[in-house]
PDB file of N, CA and C in Angstrom:
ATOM      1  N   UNK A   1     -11.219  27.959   7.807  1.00  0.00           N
ATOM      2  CA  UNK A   1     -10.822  26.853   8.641  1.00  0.00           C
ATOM      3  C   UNK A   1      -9.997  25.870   7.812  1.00  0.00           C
ATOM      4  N   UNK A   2      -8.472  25.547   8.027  1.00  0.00           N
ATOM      5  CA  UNK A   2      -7.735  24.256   7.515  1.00  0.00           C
ATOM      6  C   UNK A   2      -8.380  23.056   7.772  1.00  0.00           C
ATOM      7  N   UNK A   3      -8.410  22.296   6.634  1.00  0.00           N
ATOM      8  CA  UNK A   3      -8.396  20.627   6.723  1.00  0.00           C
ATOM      9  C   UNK A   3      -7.727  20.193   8.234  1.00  0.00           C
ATOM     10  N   UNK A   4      -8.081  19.221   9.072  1.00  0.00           N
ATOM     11  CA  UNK A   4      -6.807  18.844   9.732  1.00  0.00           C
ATOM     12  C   UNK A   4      -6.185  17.711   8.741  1.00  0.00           C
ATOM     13  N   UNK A   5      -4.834  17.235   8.575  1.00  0.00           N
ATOM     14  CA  UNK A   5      -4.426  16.170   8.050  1.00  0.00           C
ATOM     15  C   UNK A   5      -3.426  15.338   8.900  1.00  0.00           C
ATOM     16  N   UNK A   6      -3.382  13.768   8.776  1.00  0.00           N
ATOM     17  CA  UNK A   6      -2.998  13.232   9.699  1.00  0.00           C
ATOM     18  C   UNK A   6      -2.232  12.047   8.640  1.00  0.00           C
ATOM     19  N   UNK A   7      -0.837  11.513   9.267  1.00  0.00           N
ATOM     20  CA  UNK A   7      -0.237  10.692   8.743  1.00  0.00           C
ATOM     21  C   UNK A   7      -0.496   9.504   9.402  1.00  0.00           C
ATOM     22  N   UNK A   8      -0.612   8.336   8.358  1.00  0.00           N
ATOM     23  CA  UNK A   8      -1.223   7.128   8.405  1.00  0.00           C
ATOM     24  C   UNK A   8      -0.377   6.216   7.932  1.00  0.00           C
ATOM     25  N   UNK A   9      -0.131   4.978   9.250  1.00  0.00           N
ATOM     26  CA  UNK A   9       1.597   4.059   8.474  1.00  0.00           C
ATOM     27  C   UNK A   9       0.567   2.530   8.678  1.00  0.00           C
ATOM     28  N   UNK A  10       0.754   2.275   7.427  1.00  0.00           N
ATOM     29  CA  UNK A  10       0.181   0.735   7.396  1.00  0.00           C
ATOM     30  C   UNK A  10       1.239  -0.205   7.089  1.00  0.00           C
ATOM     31  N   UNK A  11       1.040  -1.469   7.529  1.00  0.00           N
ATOM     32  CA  UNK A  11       1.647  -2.137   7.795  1.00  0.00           C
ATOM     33  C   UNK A  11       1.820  -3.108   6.779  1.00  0.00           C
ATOM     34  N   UNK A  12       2.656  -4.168   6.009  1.00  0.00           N
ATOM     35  CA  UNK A  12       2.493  -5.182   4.948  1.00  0.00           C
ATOM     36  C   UNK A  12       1.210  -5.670   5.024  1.00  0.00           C
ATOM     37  N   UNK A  13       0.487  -6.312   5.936  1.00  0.00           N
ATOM     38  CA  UNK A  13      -0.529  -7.186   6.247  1.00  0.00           C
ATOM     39  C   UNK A  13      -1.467  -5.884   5.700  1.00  0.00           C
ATOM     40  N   UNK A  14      -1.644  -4.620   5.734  1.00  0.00           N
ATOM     41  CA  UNK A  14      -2.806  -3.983   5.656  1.00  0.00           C
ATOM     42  C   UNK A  14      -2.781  -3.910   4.281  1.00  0.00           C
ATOM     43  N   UNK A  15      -1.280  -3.621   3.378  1.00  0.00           N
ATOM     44  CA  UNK A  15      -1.499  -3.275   2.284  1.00  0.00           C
ATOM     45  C   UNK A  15      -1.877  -4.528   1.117  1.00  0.00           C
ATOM     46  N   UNK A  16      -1.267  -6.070   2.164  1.00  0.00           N
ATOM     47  CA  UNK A  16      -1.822  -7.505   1.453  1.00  0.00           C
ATOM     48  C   UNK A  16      -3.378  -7.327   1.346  1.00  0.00           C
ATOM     49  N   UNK A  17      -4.336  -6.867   2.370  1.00  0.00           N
ATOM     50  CA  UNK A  17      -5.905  -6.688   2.548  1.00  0.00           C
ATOM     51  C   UNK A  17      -6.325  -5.873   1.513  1.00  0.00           C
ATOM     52  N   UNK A  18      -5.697  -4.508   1.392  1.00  0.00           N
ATOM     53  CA  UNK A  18      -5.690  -3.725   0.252  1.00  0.00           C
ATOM     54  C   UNK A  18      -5.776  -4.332  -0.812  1.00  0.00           C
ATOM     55  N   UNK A  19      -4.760  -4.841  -1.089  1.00  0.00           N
ATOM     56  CA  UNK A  19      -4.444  -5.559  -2.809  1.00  0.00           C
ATOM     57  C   UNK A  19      -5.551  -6.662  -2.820  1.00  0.00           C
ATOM     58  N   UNK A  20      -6.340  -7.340  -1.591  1.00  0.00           N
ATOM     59  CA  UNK A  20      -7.060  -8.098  -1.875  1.00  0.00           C
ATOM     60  C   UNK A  20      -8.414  -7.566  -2.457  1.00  0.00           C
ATOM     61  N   UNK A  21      -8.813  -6.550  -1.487  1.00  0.00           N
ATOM     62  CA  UNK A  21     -10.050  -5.968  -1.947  1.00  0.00           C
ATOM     63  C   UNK A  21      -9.970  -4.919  -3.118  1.00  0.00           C
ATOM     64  N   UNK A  22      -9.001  -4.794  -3.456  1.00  0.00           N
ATOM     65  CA  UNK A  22      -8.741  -4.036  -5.361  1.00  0.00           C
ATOM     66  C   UNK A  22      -8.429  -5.408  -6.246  1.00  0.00           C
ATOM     67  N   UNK A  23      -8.617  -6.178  -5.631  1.00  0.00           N
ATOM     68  CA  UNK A  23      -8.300  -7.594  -6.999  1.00  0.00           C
ATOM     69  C   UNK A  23      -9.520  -7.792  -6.714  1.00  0.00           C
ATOM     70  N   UNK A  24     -10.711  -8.054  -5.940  1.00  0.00           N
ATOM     71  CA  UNK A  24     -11.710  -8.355  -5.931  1.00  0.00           C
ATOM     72  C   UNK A  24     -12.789  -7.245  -6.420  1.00  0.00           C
ATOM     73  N   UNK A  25     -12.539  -5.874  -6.382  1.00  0.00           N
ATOM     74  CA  UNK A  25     -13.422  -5.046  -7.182  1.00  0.00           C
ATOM     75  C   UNK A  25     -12.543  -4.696  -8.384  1.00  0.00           C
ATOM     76  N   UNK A  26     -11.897  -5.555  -9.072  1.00  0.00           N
ATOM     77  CA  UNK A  26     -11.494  -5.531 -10.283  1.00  0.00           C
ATOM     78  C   UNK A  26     -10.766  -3.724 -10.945  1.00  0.00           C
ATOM     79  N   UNK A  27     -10.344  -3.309 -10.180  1.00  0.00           N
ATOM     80  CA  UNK A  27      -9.862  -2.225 -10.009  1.00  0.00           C
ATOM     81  C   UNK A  27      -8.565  -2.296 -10.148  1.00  0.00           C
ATOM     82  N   UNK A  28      -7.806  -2.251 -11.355  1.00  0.00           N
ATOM     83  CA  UNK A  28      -6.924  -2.446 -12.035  1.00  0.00           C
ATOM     84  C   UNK A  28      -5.766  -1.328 -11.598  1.00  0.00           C
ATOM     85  N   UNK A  29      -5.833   0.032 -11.401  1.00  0.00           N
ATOM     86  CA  UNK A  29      -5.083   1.172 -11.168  1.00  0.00           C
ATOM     87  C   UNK A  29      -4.675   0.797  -9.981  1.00  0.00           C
ATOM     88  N   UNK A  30      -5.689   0.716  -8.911  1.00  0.00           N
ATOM     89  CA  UNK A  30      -5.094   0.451  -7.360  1.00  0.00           C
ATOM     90  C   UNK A  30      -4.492  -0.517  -7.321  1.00  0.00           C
ATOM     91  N   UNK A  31      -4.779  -1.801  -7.843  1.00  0.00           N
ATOM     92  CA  UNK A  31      -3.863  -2.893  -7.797  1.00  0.00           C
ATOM     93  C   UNK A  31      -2.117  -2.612  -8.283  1.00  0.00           C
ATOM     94  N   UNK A  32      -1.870  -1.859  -9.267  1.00  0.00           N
ATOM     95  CA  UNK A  32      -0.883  -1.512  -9.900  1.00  0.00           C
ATOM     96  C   UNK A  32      -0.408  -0.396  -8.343  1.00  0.00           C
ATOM     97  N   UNK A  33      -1.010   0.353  -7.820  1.00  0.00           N
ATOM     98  CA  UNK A  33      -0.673   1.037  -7.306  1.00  0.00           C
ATOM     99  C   UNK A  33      -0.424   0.933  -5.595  1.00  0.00           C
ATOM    100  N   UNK A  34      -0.640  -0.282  -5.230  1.00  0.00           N
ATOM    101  CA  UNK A  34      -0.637  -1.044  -4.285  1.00  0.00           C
ATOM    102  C   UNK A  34       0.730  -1.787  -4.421  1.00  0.00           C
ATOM    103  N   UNK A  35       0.661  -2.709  -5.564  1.00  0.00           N
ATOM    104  CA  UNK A  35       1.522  -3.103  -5.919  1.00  0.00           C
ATOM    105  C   UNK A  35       3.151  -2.953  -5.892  1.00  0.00           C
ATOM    106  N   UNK A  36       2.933  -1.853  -6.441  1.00  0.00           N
ATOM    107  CA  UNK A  36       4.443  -0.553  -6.262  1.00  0.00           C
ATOM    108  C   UNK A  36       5.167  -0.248  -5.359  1.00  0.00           C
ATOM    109  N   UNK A  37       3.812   0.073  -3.964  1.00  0.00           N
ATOM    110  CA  UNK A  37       4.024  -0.032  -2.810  1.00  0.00           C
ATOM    111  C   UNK A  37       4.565  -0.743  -2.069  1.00  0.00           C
ATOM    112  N   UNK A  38       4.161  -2.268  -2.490  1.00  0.00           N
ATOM    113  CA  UNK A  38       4.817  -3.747  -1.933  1.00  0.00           C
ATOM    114  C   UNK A  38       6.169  -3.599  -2.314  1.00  0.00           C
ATOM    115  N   UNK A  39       6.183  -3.271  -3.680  1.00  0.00           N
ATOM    116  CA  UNK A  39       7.460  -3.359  -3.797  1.00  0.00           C
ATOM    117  C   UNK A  39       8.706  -2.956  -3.258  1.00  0.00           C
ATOM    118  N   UNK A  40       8.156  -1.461  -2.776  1.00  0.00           N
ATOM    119  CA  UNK A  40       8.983  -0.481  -2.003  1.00  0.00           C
ATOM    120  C   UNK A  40       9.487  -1.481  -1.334  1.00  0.00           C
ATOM    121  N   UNK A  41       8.504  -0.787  -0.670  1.00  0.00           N
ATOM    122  CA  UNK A  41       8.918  -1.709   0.841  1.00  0.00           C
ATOM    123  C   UNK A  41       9.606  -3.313   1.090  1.00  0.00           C
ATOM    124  N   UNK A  42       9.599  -4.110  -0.008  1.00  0.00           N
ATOM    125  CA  UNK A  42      10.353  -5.209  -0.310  1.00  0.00           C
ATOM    126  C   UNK A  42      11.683  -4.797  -0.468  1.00  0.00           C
ATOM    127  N   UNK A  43      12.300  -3.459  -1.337  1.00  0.00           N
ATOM    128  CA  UNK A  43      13.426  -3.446  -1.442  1.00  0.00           C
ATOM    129  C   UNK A  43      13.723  -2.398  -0.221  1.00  0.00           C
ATOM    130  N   UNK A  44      13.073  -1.854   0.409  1.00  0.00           N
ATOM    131  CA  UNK A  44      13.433  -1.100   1.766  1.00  0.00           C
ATOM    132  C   UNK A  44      14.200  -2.294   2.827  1.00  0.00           C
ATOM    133  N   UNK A  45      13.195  -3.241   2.805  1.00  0.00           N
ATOM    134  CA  UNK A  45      13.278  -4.411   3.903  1.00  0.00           C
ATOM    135  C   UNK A  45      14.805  -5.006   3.474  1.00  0.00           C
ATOM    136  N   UNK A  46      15.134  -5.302   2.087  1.00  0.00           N
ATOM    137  CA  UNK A  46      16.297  -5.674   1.677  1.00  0.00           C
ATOM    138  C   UNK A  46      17.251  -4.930   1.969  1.00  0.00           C
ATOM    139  N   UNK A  47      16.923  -3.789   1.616  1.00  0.00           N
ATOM    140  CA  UNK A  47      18.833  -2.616   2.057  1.00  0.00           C
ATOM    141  C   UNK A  47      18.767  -2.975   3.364  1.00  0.00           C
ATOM    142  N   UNK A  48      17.923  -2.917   4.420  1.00  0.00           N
ATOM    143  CA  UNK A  48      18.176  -3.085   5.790  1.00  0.00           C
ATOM    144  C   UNK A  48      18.917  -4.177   6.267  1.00  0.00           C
ATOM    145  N   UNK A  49      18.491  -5.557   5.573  1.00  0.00           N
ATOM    146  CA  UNK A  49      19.255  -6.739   6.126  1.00  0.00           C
ATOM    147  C   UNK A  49      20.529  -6.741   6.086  1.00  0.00           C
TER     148      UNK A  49
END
């Protein structure tokens, strides 16, 4: 039997909640890796304008 797998689009606000609760369990990797993410998407949002 396959896994089912399903694609999942979060939104700025989910990944701000994210970065909150990895700064609050002091979880240094996800924060960095959250982070990255913001970033994307900061310079995604920029080519668009």
């Amino acid at each position: 039997m396959q896994p089912s797998t399903s694609r999942v689009n979060l939104t700025l606000d989910d990944y701000l909640v994210l970065l909150n609760v990895a700064v609050q369990a002091g979880d240094k990797k996800w924060q960095k890796e959250i982070t990255r993410k913001l970033e994307r998407i900061a310079r995604f949002e920029a080519a668009k304008a």
